[in-house]
Protein backbone atom coordinates (compact mmCIF):
# COMPACT_ATOMS: atom_id res chain seq x y z
CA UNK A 1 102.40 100.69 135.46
CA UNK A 2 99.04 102.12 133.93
CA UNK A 3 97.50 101.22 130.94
CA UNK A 4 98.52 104.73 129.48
CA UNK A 5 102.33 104.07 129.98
CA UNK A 6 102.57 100.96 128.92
CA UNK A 7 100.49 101.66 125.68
CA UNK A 8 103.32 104.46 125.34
CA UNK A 9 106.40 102.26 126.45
CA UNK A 10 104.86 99.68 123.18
CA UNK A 11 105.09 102.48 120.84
CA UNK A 12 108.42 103.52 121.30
CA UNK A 13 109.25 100.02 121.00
CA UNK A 14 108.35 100.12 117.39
CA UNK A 15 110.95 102.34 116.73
CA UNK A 16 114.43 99.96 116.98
CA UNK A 17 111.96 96.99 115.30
CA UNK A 18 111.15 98.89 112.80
CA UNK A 19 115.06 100.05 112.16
CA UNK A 20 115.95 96.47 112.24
CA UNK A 21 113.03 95.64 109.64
CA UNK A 22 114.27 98.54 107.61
CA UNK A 23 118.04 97.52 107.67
CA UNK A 24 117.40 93.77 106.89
CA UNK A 25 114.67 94.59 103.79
CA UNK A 26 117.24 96.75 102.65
CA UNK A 27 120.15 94.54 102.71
CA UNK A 28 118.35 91.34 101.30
CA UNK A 29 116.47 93.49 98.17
CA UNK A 30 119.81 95.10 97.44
CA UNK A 31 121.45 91.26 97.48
CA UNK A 32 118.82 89.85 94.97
CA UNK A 33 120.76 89.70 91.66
CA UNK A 34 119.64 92.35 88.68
CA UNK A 35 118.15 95.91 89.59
CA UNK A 36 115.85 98.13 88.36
CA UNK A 37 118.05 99.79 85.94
CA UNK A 38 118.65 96.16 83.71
CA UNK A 39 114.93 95.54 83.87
CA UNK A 40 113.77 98.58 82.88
CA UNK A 41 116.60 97.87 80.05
CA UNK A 42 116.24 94.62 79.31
CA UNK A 43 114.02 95.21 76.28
CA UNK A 44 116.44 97.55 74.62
CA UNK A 45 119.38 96.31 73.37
CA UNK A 46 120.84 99.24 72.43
CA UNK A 47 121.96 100.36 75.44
CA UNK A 48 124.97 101.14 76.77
CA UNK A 49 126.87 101.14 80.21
CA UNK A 50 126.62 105.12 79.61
CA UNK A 51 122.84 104.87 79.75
CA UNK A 52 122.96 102.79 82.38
CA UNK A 53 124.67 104.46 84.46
CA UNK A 54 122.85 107.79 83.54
CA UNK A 55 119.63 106.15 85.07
CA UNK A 56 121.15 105.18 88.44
CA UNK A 57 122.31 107.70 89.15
CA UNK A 58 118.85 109.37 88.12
CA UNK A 59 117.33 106.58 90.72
CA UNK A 60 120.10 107.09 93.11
CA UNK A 61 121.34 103.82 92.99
CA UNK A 62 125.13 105.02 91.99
CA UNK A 63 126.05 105.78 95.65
CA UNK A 64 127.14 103.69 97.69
CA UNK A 65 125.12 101.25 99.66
CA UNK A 66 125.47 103.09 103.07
CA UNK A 67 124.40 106.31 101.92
CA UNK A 68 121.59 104.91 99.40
CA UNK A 69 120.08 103.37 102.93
CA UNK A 70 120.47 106.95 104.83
CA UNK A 71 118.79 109.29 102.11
CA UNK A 72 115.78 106.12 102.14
CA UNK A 73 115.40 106.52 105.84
CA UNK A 74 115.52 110.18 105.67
CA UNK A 75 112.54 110.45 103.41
CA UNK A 76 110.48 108.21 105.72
CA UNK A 77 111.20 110.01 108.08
CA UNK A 78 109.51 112.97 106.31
CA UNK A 79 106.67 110.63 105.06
CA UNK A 80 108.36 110.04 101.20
CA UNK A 81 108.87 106.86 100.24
CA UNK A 82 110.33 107.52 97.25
CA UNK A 83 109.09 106.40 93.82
CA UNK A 84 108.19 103.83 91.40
CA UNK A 85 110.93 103.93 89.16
CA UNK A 86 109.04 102.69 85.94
CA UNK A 87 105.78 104.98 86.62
CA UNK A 88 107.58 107.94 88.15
CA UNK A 89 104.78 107.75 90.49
CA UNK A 90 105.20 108.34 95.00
CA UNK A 91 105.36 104.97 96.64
CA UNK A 92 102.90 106.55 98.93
CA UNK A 93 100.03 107.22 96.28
CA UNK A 94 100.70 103.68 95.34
CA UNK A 95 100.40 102.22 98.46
CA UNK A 96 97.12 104.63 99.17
CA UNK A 97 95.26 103.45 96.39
CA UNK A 98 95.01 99.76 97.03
CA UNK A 99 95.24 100.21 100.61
CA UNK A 100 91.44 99.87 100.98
CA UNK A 101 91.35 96.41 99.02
CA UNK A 102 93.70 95.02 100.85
CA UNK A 103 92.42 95.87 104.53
CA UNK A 104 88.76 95.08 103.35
CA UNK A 105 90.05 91.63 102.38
CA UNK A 106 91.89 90.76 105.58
CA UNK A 107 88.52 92.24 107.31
CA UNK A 108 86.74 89.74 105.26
CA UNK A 109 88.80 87.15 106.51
CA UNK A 110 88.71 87.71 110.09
CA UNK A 111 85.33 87.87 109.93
CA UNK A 112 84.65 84.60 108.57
CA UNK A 113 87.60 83.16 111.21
CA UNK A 114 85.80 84.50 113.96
CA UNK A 115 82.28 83.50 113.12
CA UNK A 116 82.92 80.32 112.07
CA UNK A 117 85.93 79.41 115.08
CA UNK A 118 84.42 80.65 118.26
CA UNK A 119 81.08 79.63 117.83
CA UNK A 120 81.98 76.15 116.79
CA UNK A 121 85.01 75.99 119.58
CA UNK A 122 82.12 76.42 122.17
CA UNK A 123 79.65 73.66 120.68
CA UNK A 124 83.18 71.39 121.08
CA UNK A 125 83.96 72.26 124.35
CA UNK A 126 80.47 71.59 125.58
CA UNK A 127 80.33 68.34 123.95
CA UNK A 128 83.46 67.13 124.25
CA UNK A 129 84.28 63.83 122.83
CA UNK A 130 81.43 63.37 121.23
CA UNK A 131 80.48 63.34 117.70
CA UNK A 132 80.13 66.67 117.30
CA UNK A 133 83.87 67.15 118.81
CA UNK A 134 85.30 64.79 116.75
CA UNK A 135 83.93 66.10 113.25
CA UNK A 136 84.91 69.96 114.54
CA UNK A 137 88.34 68.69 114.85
CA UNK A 138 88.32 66.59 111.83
CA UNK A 139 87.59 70.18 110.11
CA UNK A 140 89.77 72.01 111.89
CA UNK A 141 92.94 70.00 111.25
CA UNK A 142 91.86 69.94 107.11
CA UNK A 143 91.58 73.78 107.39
CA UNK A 144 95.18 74.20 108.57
CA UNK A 145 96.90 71.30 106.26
CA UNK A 146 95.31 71.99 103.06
CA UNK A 147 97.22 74.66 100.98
CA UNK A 148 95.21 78.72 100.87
CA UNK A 149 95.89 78.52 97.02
CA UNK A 150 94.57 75.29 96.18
CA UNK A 151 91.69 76.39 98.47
CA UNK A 152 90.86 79.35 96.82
CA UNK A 153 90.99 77.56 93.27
CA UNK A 154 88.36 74.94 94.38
CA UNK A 155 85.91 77.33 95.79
CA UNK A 156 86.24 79.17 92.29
CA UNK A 157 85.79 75.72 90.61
CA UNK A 158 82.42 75.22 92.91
CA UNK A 159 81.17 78.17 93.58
CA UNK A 160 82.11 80.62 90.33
CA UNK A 161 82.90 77.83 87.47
CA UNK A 162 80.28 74.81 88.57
CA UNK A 163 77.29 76.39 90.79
CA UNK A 164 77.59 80.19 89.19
CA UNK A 165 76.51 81.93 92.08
CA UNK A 166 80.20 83.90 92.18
CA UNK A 167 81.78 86.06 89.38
CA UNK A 168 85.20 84.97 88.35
CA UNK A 169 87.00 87.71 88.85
CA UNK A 170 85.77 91.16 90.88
CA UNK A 171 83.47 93.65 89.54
CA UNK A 172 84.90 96.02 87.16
CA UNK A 173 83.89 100.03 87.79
CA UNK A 174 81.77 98.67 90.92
CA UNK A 175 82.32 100.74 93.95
CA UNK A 176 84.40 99.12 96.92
CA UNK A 177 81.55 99.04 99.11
CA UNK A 178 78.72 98.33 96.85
CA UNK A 179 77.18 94.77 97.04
CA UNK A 180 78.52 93.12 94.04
CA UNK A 181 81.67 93.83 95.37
CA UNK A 182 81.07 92.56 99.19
CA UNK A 183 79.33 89.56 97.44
CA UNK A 184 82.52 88.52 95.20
CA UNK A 185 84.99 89.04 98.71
CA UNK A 186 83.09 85.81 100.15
CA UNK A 187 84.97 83.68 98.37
CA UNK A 188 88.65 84.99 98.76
CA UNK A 189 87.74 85.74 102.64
CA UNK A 190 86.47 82.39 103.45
CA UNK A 191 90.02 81.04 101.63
CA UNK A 192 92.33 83.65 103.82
CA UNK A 193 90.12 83.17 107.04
CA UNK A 194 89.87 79.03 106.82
CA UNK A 195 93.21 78.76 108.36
CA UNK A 196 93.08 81.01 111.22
CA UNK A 197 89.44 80.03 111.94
CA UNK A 198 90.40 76.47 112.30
CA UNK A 199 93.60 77.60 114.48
CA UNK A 200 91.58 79.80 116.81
CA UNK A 201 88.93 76.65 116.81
CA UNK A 202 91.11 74.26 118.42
CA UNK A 203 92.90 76.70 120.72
CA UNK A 204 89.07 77.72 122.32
CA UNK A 205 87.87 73.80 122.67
CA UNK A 206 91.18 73.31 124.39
CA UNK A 207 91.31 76.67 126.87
CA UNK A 208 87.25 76.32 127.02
CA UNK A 209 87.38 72.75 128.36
CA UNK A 210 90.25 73.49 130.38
CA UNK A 211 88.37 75.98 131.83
CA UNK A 212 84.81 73.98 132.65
CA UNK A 213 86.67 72.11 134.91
CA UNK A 214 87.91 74.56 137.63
CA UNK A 215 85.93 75.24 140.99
CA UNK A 216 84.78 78.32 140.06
CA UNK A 217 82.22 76.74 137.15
CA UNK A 218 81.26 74.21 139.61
CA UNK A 219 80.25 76.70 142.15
CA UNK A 220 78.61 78.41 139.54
CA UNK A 221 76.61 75.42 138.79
CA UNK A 222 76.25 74.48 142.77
CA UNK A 223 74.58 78.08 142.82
CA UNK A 224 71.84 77.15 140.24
CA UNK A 225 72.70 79.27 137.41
CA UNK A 226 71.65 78.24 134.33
CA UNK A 227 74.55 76.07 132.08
CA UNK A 228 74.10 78.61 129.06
CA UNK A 229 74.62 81.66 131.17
CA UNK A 230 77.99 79.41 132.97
CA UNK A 231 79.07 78.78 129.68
CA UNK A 232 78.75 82.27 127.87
CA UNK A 233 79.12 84.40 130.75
CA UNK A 234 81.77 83.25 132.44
CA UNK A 235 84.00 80.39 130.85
CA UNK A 236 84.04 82.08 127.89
CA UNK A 237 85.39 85.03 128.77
CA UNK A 238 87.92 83.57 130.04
CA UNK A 239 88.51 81.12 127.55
CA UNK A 240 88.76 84.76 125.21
CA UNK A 241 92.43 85.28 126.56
CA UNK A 242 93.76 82.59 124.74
CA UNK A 243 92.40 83.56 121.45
CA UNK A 244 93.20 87.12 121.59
CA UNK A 245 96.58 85.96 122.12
CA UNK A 246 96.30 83.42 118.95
CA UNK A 247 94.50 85.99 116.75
CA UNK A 248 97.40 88.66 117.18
CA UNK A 249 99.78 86.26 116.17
CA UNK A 250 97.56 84.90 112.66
CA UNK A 251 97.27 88.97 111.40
CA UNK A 252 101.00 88.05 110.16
CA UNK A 253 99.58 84.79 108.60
CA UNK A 254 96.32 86.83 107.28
CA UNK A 255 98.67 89.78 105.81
CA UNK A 256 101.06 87.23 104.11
CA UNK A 257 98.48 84.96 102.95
CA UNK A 258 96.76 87.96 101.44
CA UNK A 259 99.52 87.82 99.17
CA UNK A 260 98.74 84.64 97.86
CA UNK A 261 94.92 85.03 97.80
CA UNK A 262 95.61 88.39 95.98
CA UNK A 263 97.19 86.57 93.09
CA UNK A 264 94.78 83.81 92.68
CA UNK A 265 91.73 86.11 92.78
CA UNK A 266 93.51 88.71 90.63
CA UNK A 267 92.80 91.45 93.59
CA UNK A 268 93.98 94.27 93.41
CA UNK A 269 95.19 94.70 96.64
CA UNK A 270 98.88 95.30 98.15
CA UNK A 271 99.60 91.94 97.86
CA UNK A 272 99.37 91.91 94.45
CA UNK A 273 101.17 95.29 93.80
CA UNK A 274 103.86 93.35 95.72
CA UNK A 275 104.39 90.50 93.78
CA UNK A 276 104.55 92.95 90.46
CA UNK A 277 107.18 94.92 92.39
CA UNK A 278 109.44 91.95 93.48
CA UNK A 279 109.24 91.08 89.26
CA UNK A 280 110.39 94.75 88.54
CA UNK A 281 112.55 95.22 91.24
CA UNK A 282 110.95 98.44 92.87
CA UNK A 283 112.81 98.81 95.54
CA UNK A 284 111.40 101.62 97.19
CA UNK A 285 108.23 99.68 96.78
CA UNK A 286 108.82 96.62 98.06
CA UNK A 287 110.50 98.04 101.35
CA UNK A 288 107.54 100.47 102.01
CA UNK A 289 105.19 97.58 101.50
CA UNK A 290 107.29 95.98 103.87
CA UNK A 291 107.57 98.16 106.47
CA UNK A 292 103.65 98.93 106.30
CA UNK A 293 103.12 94.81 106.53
CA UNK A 294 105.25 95.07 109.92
CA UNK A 295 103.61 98.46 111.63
CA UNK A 296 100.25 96.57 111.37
CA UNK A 297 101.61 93.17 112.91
CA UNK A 298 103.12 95.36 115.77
CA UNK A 299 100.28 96.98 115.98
CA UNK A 300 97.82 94.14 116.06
CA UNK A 301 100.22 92.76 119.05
CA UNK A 302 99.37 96.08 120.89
CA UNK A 303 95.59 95.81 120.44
CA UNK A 304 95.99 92.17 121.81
CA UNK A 305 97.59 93.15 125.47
CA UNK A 306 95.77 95.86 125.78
CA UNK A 307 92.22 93.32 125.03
CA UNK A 308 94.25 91.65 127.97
CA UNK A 309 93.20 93.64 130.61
CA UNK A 310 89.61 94.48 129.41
CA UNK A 311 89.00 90.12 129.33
CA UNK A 312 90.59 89.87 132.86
CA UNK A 313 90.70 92.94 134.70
CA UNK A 314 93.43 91.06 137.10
CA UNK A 315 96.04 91.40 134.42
CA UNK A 316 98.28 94.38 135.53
CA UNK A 317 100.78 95.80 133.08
CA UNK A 318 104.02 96.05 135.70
């Protein structure tokens, strides 16, 4: 099977996991107690079952559950997501504008994860039980236990609250791109990327050492090449399957921890926006969020195989 076809064969995948995403959102926001209408309500006592039924069936939430799901799926499949139902605004615009946080943030983090995990993966490797080994692991295993919120609160406490060198919260009015901006996302990225960098860490000290032990290393050494040049140019590309496969698997850990991070840097990204939409009970919001959060993961999965056969070109796709 080419590379072509099986790219293809992926995409229509997406299709029935995407359905089932879609059906189970559905059924577990329309099981969570209250609705929009009672909390749009809530702070009006004067209303009356007449009103409230007036406004479902204004938000379409008077038909029955079946149908409610089939007119939903028929505007996605036309690209409306319906709307906001306190704000009257698309779902779409919504999502739109704080798109570009969000994605600069997880960007941010994998950044950081990948600069700080492969390079110090290969310095392990290489010295393997030595002190420097032991101290990279020592790291690595603090970076997955301790908790991304309480994380993020102490590098506020150091680096905003005790050293200064960090604003609070972001820049108000500054441009996305602008250096104020990029200089206040070091903090939440280094708290979203710790976790994956010291996952990706300990799976390239295990695959790279793994690796410096087969025949063909020692050949290359038997043929003179220089150690750096072994190490670099050949183990470690390698070694790269391994943590190609481990990265595709953290974007689901990066996009829900964004989330988190969101909230405790007061972000103003999708993660946020979802947290505000769970308290209001948007559902059109919260299950386009949703299905957006899952076309990325199945998307970062594709990028991942097909990284597969550019590492090791003896990886056929059959």
């Amino acid at each position: 099977m080419s590379l072509r076809r099986f790219i293809v064969k992926r995409l229509l995948a997406i299709i029935p996991i995407l359905f089932g995403v879609s059906i189970i959102t559905f059924g577990l926001v329309h099981l969570t107690p209250g609705d929009p209408v009672q909390q749009i309500l809530a702070l009006n006592p004067r209303a009356g079952p007449t009103e409230k039924q007036q406004l479902r069936e204004q938000f379409g939430l008077a038909a029955p559950i079946w149908e409610q799901y089939l007119n939903w799926m028929k505007g996605v499949f036309t690209g409306d997501f319906g709307e906001v139902y306190r704000s009257r605004r698309a779902v779409s615009e919504v999502i739109y504008s704080r798109l570009p946080e969000t994605l600069l943030l997880g960007l941010f983090g994998w950044v950081f994860g990948l600069v700080i995990a492969i390079p110090t993966g290969i310095y392990a490797a290489v010295h393997k039980d030595q002190l420097g080994d032991t101290v990279s692991r020592f790291v690595a295993l603090s970076g997955i236990s301790i908790p991304n919120f309480w994380l993020g609160l102490m590098l506020i406490l150091i680096g905003s609250l005790t050293l200064g060198w960090w604003p609070v919260t972001a820049p108000k009015r500054a441009p996305l791109l602008s250096f104020d901006m990029l200089w206040y996302l070091i903090l939440p990225g280094l708290t979203i990327g710790t976790a994956a960098a010291s996952s990706i860490m300990r799976v390239m000290r295990t695959s790279m050492a793994e690796e410096m032990n087969k025949e063909y290393v020692t050949a290359a050494r038997a043929k003179g090449l220089p150690e750096r040049t072994v190490v670099l140019k050949h183990v470690l590309r390698n070694s790269l399957i391994s943590v190609v496969t481990l990265a595709a698997t953290l974007t689901a850990s990066i996009v829900a921890g964004s989330v988190i991070i969101e909230q405790v840097f007061a972000w103003p990204g999708l993660g946020q926006t979802f947290i505000q939409a769970i308290r209001n009970a948007e559902y059109n919001l919260i299950m386009a969020i949703t299905l957006f959060t899952g076309v990325f993961i199945i998307l970062a999965n594709l990028v991942a195989d097909i990284l597969y056969a550019a590492l090791d070109p003896r990886i056929r796709y059959d």
